[in-house]
N, C-alpha and C. Protein backbone atom coordinates (compact mmCIF):
# COMPACT_ATOMS: atom_id res chain seq x y z
N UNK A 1 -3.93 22.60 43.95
CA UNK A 1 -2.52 22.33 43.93
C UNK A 1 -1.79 23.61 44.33
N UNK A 2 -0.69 23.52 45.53
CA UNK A 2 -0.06 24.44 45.37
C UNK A 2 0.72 25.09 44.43
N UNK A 3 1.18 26.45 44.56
CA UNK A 3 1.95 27.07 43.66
C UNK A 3 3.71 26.17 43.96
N UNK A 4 4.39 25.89 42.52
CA UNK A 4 5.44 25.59 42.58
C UNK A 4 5.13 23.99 42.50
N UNK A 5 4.15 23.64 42.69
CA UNK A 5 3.55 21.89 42.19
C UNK A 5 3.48 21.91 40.71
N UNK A 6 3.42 20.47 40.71
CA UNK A 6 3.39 20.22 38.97
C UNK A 6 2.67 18.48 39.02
N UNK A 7 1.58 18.82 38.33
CA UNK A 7 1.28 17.24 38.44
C UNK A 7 2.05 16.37 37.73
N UNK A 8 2.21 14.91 38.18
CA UNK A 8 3.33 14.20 37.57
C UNK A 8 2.47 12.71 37.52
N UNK A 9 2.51 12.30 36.56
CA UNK A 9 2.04 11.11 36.04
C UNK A 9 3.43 9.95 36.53
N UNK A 10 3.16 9.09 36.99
CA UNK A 10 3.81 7.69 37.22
C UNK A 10 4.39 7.44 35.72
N UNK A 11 5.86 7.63 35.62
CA UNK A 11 6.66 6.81 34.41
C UNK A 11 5.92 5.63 33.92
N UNK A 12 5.83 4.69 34.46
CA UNK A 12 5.13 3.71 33.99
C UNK A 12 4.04 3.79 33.23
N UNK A 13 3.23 4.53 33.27
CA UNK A 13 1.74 4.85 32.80
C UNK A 13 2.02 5.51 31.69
N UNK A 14 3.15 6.61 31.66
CA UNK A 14 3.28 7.42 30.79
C UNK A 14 3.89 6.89 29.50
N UNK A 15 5.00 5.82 29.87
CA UNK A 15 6.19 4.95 29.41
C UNK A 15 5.29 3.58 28.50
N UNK A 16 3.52 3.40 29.10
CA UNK A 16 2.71 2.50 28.62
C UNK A 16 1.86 3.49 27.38
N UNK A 17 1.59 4.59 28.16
CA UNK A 17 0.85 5.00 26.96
C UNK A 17 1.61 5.38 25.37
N UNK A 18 2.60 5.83 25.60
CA UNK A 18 3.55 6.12 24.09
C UNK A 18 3.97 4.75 23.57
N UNK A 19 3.66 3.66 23.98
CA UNK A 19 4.20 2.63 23.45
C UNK A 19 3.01 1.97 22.61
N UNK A 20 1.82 2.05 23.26
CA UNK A 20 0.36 1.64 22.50
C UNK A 20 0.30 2.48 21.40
N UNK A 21 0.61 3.77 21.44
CA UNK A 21 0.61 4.86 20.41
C UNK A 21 1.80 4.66 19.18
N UNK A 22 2.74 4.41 19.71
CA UNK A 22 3.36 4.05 18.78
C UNK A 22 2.74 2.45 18.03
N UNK A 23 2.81 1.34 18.88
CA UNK A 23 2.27 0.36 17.94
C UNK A 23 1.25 0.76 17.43
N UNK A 24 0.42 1.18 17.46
CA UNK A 24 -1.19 1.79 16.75
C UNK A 24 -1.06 2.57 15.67
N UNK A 25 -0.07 3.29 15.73
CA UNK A 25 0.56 4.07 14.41
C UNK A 25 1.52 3.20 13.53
N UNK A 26 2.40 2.27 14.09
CA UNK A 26 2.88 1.82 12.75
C UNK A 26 2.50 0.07 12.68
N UNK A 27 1.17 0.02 12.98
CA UNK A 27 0.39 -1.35 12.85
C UNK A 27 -0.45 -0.92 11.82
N UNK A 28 -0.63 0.38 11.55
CA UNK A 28 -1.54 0.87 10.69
C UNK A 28 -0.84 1.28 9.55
N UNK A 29 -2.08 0.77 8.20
CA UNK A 29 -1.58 0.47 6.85
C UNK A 29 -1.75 2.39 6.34
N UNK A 30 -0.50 2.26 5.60
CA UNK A 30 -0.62 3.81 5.18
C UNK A 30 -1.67 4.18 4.42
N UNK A 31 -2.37 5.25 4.35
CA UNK A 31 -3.56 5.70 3.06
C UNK A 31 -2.55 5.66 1.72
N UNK A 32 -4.00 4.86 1.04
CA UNK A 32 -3.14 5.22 -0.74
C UNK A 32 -3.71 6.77 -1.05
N UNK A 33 -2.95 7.38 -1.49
CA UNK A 33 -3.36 8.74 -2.35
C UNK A 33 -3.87 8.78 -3.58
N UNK A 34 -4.03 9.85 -4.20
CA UNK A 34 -4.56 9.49 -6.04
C UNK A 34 -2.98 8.56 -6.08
N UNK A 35 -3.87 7.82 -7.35
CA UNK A 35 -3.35 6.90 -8.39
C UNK A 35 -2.32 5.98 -7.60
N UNK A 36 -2.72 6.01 -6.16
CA UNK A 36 -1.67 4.54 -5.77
C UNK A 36 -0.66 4.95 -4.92
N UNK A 37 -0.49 6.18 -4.59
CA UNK A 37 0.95 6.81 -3.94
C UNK A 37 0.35 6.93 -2.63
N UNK A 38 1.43 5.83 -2.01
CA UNK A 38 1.18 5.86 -0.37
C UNK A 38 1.61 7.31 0.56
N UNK A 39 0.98 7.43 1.24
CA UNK A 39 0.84 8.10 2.25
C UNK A 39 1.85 8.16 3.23
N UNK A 40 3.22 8.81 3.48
CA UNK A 40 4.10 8.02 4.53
C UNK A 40 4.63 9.33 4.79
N UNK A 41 4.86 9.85 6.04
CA UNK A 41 5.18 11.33 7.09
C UNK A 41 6.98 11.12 6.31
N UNK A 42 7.33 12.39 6.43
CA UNK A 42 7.84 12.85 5.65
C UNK A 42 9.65 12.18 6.87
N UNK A 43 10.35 11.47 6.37
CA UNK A 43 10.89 10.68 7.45
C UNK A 43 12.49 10.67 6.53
N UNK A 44 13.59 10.65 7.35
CA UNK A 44 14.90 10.42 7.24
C UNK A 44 15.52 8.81 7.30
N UNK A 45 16.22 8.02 5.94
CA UNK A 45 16.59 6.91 6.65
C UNK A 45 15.97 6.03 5.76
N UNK A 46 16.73 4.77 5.67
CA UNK A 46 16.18 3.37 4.88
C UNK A 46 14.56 3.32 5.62
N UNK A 47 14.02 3.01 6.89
CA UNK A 47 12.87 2.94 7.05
C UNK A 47 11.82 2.75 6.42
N UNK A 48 11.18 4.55 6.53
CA UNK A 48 10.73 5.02 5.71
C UNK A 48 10.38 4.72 4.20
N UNK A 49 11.15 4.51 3.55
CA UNK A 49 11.49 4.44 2.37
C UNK A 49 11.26 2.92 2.24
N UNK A 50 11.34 2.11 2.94
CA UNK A 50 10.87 0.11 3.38
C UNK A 50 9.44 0.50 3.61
N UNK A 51 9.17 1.08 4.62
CA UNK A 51 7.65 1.39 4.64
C UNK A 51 6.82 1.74 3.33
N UNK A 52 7.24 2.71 2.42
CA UNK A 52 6.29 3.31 1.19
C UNK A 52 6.82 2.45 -0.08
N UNK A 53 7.52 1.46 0.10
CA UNK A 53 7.77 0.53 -1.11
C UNK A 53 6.88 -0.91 -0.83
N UNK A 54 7.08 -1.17 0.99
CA UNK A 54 5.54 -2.16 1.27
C UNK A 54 4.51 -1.47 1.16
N UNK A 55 4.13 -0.43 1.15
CA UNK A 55 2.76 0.08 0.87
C UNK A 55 2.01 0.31 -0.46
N UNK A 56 3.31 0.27 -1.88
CA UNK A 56 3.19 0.52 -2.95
C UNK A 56 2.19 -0.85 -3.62
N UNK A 57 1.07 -0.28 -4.33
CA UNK A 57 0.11 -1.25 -4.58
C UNK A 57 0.79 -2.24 -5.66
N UNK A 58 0.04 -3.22 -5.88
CA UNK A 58 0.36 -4.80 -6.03
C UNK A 58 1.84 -4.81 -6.61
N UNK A 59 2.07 -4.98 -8.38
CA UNK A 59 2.81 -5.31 -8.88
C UNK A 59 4.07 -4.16 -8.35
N UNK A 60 3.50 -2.78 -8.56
CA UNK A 60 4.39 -1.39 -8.21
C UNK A 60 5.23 -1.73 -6.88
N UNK A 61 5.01 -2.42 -6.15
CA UNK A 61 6.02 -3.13 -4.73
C UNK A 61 6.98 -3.93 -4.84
N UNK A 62 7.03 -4.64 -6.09
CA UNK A 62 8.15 -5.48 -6.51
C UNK A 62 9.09 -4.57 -7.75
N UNK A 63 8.45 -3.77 -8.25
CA UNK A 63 9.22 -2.55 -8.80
C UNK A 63 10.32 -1.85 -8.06
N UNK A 64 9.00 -0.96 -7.00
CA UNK A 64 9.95 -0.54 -5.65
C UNK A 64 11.11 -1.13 -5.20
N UNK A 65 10.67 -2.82 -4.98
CA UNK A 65 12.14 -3.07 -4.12
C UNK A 65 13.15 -3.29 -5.55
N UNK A 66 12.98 -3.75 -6.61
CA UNK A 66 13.64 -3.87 -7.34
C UNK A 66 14.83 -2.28 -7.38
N UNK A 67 14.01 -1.07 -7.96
CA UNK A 67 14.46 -0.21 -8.21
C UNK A 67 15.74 -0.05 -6.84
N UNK A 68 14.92 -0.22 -5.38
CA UNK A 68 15.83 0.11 -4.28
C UNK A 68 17.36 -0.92 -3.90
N UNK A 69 16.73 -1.52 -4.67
CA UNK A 69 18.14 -2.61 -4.69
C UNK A 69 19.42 -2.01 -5.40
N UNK A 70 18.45 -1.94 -6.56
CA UNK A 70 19.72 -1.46 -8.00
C UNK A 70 20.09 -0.26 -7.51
N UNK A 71 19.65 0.74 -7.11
CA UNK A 71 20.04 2.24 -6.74
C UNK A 71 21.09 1.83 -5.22
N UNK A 72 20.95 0.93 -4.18
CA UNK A 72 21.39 0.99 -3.09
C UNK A 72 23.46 -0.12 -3.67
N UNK A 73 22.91 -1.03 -4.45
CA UNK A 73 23.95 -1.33 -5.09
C UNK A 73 24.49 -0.82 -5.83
N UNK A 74 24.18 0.14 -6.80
CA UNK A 74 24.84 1.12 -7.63
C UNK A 74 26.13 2.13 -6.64
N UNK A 75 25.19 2.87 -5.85
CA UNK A 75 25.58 3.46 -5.18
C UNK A 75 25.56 3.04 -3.52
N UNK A 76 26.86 2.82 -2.86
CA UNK A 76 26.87 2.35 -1.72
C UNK A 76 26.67 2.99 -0.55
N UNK A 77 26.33 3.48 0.21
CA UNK A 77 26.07 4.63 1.05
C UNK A 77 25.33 5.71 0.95
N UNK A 78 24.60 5.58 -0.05
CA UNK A 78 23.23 6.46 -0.09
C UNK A 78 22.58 6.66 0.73
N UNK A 79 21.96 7.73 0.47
CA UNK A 79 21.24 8.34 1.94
C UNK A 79 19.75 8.26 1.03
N UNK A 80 18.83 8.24 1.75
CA UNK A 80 17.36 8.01 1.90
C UNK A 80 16.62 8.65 2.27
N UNK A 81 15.62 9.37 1.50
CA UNK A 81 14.64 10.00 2.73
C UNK A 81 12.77 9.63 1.95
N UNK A 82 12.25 9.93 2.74
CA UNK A 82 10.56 10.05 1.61
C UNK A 82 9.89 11.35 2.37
N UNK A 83 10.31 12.41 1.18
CA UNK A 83 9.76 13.42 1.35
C UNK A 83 8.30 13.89 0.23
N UNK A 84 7.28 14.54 0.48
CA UNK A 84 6.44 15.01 -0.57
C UNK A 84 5.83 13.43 -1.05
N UNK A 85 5.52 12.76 -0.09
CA UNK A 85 5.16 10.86 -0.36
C UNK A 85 5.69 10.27 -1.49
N UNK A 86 7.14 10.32 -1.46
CA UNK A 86 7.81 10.38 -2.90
C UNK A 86 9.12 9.48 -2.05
N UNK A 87 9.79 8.31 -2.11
CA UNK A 87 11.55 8.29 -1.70
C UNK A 87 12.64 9.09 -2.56
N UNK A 88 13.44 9.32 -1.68
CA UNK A 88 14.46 10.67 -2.89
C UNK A 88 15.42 9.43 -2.20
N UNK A 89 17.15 9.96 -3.38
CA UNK A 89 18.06 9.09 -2.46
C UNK A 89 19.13 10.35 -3.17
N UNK A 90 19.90 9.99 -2.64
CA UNK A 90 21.37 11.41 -2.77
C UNK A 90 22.33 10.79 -1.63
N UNK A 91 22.51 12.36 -1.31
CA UNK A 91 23.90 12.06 -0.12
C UNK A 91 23.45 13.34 1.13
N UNK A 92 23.64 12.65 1.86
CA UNK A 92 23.89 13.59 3.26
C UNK A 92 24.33 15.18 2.93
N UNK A 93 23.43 16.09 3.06
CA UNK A 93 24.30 17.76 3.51
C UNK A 93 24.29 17.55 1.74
N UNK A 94 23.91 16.85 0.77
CA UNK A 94 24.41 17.20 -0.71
C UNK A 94 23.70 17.52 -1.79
N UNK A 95 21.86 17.42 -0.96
CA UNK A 95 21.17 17.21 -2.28
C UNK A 95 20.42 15.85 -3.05
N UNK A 96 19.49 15.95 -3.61
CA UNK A 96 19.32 14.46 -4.07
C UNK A 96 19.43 14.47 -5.62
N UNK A 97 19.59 13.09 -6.16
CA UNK A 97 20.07 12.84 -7.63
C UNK A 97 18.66 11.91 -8.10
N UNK A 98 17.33 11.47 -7.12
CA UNK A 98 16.57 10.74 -7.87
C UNK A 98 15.68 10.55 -7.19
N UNK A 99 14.47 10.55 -7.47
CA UNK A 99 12.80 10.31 -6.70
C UNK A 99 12.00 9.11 -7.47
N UNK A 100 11.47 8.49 -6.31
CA UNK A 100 10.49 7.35 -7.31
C UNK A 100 9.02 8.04 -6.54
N UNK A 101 7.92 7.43 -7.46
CA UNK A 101 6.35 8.26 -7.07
C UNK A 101 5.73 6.98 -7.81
N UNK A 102 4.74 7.03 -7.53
CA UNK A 102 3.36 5.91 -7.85
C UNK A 102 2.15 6.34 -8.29
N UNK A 103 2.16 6.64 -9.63
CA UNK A 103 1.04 6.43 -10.05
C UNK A 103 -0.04 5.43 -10.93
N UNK A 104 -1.62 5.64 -11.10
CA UNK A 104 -1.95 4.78 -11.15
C UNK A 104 -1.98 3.35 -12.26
N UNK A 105 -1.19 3.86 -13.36
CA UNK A 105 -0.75 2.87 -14.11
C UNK A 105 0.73 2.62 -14.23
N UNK A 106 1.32 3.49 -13.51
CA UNK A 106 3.29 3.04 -13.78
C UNK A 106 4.12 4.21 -12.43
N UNK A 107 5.24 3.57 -12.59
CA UNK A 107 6.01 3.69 -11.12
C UNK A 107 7.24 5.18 -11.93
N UNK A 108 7.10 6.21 -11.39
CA UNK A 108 8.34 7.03 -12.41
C UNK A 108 9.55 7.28 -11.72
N UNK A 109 10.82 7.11 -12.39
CA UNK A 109 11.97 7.38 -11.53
C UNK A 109 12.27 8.60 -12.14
N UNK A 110 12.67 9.90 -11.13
CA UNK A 110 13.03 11.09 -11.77
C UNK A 110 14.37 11.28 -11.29
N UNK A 111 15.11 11.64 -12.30
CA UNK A 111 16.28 12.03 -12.20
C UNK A 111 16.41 13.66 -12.68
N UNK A 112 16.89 14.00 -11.36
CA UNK A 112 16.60 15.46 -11.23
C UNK A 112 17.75 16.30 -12.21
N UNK A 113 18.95 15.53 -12.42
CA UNK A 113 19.45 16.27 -13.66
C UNK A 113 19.80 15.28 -14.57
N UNK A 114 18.14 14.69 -15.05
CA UNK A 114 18.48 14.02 -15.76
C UNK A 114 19.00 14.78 -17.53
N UNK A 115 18.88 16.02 -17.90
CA UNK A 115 19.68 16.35 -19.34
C UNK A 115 21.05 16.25 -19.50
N UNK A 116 22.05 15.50 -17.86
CA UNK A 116 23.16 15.77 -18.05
C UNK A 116 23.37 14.05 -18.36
N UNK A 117 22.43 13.20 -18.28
CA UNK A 117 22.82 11.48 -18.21
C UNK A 117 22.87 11.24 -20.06
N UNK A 118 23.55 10.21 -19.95
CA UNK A 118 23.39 9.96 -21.75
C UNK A 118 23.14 8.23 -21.58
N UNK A 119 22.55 7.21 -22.53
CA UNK A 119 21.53 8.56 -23.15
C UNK A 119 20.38 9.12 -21.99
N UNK A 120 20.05 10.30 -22.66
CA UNK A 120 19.70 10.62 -22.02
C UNK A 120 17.88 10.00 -21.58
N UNK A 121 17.19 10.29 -20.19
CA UNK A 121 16.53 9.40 -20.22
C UNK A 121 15.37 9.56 -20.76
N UNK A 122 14.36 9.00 -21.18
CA UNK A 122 13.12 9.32 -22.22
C UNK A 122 11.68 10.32 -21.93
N UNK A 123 11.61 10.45 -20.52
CA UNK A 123 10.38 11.22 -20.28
C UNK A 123 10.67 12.42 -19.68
N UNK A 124 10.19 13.39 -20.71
CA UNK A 124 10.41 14.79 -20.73
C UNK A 124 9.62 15.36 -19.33
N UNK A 125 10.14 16.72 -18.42
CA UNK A 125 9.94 17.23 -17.88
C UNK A 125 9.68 18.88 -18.14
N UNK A 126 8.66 19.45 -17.70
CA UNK A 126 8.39 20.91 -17.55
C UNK A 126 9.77 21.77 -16.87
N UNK A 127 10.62 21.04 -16.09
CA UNK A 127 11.69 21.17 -15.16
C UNK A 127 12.41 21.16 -16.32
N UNK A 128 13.42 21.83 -16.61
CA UNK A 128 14.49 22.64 -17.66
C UNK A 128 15.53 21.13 -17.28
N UNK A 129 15.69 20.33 -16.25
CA UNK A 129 16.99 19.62 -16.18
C UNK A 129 16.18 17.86 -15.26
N UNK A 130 14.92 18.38 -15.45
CA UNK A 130 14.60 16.97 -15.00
C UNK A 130 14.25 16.11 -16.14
N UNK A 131 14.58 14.97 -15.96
CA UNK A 131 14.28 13.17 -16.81
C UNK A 131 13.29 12.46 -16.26
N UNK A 132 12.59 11.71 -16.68
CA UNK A 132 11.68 10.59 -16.34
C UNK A 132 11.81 9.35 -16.94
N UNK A 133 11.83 8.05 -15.96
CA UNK A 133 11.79 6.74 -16.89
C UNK A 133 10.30 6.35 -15.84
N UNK A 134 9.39 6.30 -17.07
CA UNK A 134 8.17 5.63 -16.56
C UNK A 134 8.60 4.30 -16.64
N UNK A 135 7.64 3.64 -15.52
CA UNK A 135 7.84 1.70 -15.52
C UNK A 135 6.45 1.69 -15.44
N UNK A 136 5.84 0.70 -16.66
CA UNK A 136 4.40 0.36 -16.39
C UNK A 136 5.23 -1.65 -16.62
N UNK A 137 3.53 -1.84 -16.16
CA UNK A 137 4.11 -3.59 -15.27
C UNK A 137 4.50 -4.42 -16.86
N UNK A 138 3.71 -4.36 -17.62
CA UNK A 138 4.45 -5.18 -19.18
C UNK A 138 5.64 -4.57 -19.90
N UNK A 139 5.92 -3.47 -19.26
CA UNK A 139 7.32 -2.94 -19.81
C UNK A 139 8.44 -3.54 -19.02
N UNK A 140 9.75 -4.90 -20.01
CA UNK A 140 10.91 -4.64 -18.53
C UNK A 140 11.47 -3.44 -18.64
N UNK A 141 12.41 -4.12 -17.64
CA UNK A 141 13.39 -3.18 -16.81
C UNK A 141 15.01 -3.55 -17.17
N UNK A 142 15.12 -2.42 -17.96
CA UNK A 142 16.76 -2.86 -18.14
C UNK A 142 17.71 -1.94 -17.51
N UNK A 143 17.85 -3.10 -16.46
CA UNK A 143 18.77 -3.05 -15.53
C UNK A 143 20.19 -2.47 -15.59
N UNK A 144 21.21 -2.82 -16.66
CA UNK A 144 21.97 -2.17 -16.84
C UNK A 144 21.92 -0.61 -17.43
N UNK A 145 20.84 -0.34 -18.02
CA UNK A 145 20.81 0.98 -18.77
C UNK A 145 20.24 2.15 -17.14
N UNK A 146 19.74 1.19 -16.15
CA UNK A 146 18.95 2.11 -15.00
C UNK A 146 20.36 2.18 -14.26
N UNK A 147 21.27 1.03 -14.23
CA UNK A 147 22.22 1.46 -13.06
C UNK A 147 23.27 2.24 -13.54
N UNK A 148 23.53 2.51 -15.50
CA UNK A 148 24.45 3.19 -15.60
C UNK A 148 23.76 4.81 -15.37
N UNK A 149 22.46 5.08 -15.14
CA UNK A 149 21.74 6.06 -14.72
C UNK A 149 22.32 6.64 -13.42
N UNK A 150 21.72 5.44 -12.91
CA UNK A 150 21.93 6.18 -11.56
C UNK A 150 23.32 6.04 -10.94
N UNK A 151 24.14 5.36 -11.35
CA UNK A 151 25.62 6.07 -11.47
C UNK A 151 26.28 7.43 -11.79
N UNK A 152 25.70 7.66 -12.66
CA UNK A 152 26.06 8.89 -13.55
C UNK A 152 25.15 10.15 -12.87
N UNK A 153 23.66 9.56 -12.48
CA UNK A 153 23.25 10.46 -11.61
C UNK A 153 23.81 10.92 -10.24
N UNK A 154 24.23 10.11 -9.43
CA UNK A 154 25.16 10.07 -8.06
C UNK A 154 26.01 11.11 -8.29
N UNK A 155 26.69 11.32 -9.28
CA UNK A 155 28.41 12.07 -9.42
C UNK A 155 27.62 13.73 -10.01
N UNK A 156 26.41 13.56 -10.19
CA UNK A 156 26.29 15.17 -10.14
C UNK A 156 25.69 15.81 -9.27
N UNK A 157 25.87 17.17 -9.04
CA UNK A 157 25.43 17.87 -7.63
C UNK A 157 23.90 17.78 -7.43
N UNK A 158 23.33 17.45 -6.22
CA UNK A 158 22.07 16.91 -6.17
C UNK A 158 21.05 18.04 -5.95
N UNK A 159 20.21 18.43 -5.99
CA UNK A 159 19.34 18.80 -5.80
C UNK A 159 18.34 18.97 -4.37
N UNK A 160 18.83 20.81 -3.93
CA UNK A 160 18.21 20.75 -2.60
C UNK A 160 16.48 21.47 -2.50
N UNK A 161 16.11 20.05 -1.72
CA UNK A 161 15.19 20.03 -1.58
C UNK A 161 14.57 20.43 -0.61
């Protein structure tokens, strides 16, 4: 090849191969990690966060969407991400106020300042200002006591991650 050449692949070919690659990557089921926590690239956006709540093993997937409902109705315009194979939700440029994770007997929602929520929430953290509400599958879910949570979580400064 001369100098000042550049080999060039036909658009088409090129425009075929990233498209097989992409379906091949998200036709494929995420790895579970220890104790059940899916596997999902670290991504911005509702997506993401739809992806690692279908991936969340059996009962823990109807948790997921449950929890993502009540948090997306609580708070309207939440922002989304799944960082550390974890969904966080907060606000844009602000920080996040809450993470869900999967392990192998119960689903935990952390509220990152949770010592400022009342009451306050029941599972103690090594973290000086983090809360935990474990969900195992014969425990309900009371709904009003999670959304006055994550209300109260929303209105404090979030946590940059």
């Amino acid at each position: 090849m001369k100098a000042g050449k550049t080999s060039r692949k036909p658009a088409k070919k090129v425009a075929k191969k990233a498209t097989k690659a992409v379906t091949k990557t998200s036709a494929a089921k995420p790895k579970l990690l220890s104790g059940g926590n899916p596997q999902i690239a670290k991504a911005y956006g509702d997506a993401p966060v739809q992806a690692y709540i279908a991936a969340m093993p059996g009962w823990k997937s109807d948790v997921g969407r449950r929890l993502d409902a009540l948090i997306t109705r609580a708070v309207p315009g939440v922002y989304k991400a799944v960082k550390w194979n974890s969904p966080l939700y907060g606000f844009e440029g602000q920080g996040w106020f809450l993470g869900i994770h999967v392990f192998t007997k119960y689903v935990k929602v952390a509220f990152f300042r949770g010592t400022s929520l009342r009451p306050i929430p029941p599972g103690e953290s090594r973290q000086k200002e983090v809360r935990y509400l474990d969900i195992h599958e014969d425990n309900p879910l009371d709904d009003a006591q999670l959304t006055a949570w994550v209300k109260q979580a929303s209105k404090l400064p979030g946590e940059r991650m």
